[in-house]
Protein backbone atom coordinates (compact mmCIF):
# COMPACT_ATOMS: atom_id res chain seq x y z
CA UNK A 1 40.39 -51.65 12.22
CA UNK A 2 39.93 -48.04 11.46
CA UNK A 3 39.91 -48.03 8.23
CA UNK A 4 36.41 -49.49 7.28
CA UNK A 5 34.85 -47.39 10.03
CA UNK A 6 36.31 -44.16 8.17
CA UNK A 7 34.94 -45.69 5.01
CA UNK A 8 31.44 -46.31 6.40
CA UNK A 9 31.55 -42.18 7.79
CA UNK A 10 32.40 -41.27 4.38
CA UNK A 11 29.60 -43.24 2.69
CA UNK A 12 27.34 -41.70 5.37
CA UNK A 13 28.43 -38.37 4.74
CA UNK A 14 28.20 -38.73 0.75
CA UNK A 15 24.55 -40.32 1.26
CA UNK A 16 24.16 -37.44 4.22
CA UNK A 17 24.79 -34.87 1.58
CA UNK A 18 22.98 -36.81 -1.47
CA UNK A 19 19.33 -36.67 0.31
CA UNK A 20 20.43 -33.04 1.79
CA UNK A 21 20.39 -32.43 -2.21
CA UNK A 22 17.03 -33.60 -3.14
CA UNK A 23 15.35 -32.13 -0.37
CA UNK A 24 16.73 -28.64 -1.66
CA UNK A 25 15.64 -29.65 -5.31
CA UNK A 26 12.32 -30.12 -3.59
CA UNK A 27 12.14 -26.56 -3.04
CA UNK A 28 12.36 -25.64 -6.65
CA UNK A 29 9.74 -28.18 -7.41
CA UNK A 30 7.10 -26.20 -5.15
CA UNK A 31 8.25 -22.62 -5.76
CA UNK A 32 7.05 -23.84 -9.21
CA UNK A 33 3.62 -25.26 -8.18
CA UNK A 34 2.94 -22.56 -6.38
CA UNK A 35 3.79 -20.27 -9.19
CA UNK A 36 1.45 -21.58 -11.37
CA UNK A 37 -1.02 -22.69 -8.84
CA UNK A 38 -1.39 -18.26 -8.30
CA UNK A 39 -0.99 -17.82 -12.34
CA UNK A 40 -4.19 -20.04 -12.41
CA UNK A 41 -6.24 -18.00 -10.13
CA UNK A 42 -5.20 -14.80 -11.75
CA UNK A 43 -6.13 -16.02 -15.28
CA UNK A 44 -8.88 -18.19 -14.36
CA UNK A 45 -6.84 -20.89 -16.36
CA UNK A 46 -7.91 -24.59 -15.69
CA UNK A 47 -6.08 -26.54 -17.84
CA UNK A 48 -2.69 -25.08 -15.47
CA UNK A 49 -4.25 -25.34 -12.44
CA UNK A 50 -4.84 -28.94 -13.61
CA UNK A 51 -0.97 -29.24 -14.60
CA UNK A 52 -0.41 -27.89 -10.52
CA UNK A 53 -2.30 -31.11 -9.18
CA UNK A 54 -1.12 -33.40 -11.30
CA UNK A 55 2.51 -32.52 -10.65
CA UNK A 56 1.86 -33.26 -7.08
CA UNK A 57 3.01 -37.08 -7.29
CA UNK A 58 6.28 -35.73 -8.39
CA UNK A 59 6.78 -33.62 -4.86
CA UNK A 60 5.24 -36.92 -2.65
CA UNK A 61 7.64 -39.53 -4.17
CA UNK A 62 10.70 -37.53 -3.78
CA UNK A 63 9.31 -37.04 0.04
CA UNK A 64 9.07 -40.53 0.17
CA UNK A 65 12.20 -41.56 -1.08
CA UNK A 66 13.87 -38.55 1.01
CA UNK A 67 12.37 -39.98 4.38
CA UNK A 68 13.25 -43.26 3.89
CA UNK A 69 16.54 -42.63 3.01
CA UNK A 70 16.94 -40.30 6.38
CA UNK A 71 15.07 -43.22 8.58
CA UNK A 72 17.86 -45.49 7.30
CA UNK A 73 20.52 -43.65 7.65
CA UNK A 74 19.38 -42.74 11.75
CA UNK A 75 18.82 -46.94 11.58
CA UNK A 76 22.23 -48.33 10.13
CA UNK A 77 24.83 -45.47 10.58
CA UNK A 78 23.80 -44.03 14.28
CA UNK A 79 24.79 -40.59 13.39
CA UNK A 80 26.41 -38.40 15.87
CA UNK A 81 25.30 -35.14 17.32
CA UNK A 82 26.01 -32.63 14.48
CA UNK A 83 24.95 -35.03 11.90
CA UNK A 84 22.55 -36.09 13.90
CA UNK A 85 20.77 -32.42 14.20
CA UNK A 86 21.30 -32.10 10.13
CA UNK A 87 19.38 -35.38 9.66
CA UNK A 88 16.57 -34.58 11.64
CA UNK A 89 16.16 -31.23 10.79
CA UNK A 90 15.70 -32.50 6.97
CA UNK A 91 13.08 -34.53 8.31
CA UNK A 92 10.96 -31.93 9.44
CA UNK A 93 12.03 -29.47 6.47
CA UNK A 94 11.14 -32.77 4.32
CA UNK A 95 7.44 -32.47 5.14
CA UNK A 96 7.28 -29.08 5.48
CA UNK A 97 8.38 -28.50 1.85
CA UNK A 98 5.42 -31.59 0.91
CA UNK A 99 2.84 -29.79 2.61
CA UNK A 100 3.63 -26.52 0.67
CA UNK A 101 3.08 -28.74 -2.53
CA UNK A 102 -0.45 -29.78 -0.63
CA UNK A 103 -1.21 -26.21 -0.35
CA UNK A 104 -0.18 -25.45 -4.00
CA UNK A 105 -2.63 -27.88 -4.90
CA UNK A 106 -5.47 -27.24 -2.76
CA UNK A 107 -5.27 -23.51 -4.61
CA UNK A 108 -5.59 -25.04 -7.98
CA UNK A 109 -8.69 -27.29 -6.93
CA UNK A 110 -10.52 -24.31 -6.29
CA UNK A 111 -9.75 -22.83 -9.85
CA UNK A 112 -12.55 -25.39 -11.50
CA UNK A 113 -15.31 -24.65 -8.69
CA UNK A 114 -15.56 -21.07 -9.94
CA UNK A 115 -16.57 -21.58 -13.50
CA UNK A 116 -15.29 -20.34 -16.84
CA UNK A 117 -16.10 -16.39 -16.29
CA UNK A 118 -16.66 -15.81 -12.29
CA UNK A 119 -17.98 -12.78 -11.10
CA UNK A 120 -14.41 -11.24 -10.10
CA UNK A 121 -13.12 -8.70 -7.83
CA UNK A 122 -10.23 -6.54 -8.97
CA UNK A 123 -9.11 -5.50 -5.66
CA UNK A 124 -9.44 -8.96 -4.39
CA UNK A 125 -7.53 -10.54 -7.56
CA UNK A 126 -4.99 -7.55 -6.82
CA UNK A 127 -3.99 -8.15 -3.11
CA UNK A 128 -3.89 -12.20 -4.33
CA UNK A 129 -0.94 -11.12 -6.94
CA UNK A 130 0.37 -8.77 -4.20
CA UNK A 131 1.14 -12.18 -2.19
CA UNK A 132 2.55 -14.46 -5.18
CA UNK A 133 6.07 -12.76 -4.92
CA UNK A 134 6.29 -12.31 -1.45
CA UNK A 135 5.24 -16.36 -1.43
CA UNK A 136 7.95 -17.03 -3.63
CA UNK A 137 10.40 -15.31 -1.98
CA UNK A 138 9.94 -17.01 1.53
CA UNK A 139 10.51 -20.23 0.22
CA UNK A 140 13.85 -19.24 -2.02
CA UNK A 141 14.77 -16.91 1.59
CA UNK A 142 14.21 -20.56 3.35
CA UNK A 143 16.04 -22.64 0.84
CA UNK A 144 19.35 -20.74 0.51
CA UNK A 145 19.35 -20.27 4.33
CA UNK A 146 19.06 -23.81 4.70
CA UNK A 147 22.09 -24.31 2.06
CA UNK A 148 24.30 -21.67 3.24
CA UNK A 149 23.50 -22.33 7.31
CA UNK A 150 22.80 -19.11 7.58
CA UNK A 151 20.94 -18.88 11.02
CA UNK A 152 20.48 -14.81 10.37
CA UNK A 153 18.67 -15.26 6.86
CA UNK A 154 16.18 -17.66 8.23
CA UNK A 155 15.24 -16.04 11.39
CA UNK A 156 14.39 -12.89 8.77
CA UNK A 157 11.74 -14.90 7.70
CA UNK A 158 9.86 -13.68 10.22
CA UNK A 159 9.92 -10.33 9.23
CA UNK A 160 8.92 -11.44 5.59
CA UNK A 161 6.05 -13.37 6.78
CA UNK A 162 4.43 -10.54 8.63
CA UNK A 163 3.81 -9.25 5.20
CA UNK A 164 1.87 -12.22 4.12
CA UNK A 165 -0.18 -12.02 7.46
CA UNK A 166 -1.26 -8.55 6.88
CA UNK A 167 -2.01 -8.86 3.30
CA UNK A 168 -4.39 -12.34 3.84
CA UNK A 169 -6.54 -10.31 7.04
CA UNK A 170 -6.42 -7.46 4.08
CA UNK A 171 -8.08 -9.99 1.99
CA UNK A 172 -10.48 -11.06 4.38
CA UNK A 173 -11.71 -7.36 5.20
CA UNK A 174 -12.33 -7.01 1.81
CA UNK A 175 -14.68 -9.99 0.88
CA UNK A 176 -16.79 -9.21 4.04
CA UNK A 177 -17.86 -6.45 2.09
CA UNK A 178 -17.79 -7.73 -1.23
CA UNK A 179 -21.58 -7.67 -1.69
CA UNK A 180 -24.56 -9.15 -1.66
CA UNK A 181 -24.72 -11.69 -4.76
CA UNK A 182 -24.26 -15.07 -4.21
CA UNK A 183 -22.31 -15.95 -6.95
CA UNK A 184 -19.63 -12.74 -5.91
CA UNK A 185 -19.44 -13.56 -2.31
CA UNK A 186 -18.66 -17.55 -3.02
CA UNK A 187 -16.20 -16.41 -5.27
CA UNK A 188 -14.73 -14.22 -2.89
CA UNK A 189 -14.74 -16.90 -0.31
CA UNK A 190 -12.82 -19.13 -2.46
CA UNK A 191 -9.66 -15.80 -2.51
CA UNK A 192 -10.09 -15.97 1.44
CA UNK A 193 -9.26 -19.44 1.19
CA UNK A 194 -6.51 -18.90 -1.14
CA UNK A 195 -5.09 -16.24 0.67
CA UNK A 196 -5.02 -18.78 4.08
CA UNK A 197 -3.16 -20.96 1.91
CA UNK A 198 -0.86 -19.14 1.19
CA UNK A 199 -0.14 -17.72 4.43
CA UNK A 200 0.07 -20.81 5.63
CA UNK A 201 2.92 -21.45 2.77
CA UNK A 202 4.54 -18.74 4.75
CA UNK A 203 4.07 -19.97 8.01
CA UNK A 204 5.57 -23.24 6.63
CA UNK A 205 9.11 -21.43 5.81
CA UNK A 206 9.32 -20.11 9.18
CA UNK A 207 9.10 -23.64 10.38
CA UNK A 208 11.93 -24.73 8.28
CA UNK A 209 14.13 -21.03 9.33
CA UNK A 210 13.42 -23.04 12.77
CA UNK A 211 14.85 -25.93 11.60
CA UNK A 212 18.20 -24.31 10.08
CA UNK A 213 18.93 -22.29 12.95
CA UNK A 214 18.59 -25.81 15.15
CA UNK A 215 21.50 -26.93 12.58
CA UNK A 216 23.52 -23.63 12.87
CA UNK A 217 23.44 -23.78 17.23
CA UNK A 218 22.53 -26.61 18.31
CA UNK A 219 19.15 -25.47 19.98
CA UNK A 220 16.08 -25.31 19.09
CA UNK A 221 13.96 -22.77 19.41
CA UNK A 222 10.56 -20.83 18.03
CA UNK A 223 11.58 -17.57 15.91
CA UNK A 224 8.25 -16.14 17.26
CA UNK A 225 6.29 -15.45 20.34
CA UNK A 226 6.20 -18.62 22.60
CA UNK A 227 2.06 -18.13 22.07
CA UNK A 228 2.56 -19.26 19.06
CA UNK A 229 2.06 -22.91 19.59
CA UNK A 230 2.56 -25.83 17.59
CA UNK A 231 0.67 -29.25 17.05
CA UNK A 232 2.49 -32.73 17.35
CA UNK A 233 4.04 -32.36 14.25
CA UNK A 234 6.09 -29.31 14.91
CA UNK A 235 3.39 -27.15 12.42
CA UNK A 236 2.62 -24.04 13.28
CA UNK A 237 -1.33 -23.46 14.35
């Protein structure tokens, strides 16, 4: 009688480990978006900005098909407690990783509001390429730490993040005194909005270092100040 109960943990496991797989390859799919979502702002480029929204559908049906797959394996194969932890911290990572894509694309919408030749800021433009690798490197730091189990990595998020903090409240010193044309300051609005989007990228790998650690020990708990509270989702406000 043992036997097909060790056959069904091993199919688990294998299917356990298969949607563990795509939600990592998810990772690479935004680090790309987001990439080119910031390569579009820099260059005022359009036509890639377009390419960043439509590659969107790609990120939501691999979340859906991730999801599902986790629901039914919590439905038909009652996990136990490690794989239990594993399965629904790749539920939260799952839609923390989709709303990255979201906020790749809501950078690339604003790309077409501000025209062929907008009134730029250097400086501005300058900080906004200062975040792109720091961006990119949160979500890698989250990814491998997620991989490996590497509690340690992810809780140095943290430290990584406070970078992005300072450089968006950077960027929104700087457009309060970007001037007095209308056409300047709305572009300079649209980099403040940028810049909160990609903070909140950042934000978004904390909340999956969270969700790693939970793996690693077992407990769960927030990497920063208990202040920092979170909505029903588990997202960071």
């Amino acid at each position: 009688m043992s036997a097909p109960s060790e056959r069904t943990r091993l199919v688990f496991h294998d299917e356990l480990a298969s949607l563990e797989h795509e939600t990592l390859s998810m990772f690479d799919l935004v680090i790309e978006m987001t990439d080119r979502a910031i390569e579009s702002v820099l260059n005022q480029d359009i036509e890639l900005a377009r390419m960043v929204i439509e590659s969107d559908d790609r990120v939501d049906g691999r979340y859906l098909d991730v999801n599902q797959g986790l629901l039914n394996l919590i439905a038909l194969q009652a996990p136990v407690a490690s794989d239990l932890r594993l399965v629904a911290a790749l539920l939260y990572t799952n839609v923390h990783v989709e709303r990255i894509g979201d906020l790749a694309v809501n950078i690339a919408k604003l790309v077409p509001l501000a025209g062929e030749e907008p009134p730029v800021d250097a400086e501005l433009l300058g900080l906004i390429e200062r975040m792109e690798p720091h961006v990119r490197s949160q979500i890698e730091q989250a990814k491998i730490a997620l991989q490996k189990r590497d509690a340690d990595l992810a809780e140095h998020l943290v430290i990584q993040d406070d970078i992005l903090d300072d450089l968006n409240k950077e960027i929104f010193r700087r457009a309060l005194v970007i001037g007095t044309d209308e056409d300047r300051r709305e572009w300079a609005m649209h980099m403040v909005l940028i810049a909160r989007y990609l903070e909140r990228i950042g934000d978004h790998t904390v909340d999956i270092g969270e969700q790693t650690a939970f793996v690693v020990t077992g407990e769960f708990r927030e990497f920063t100040d208990a202040s920092a509270r979170k909505n029903r989702n588990g997202e960071r406000r």
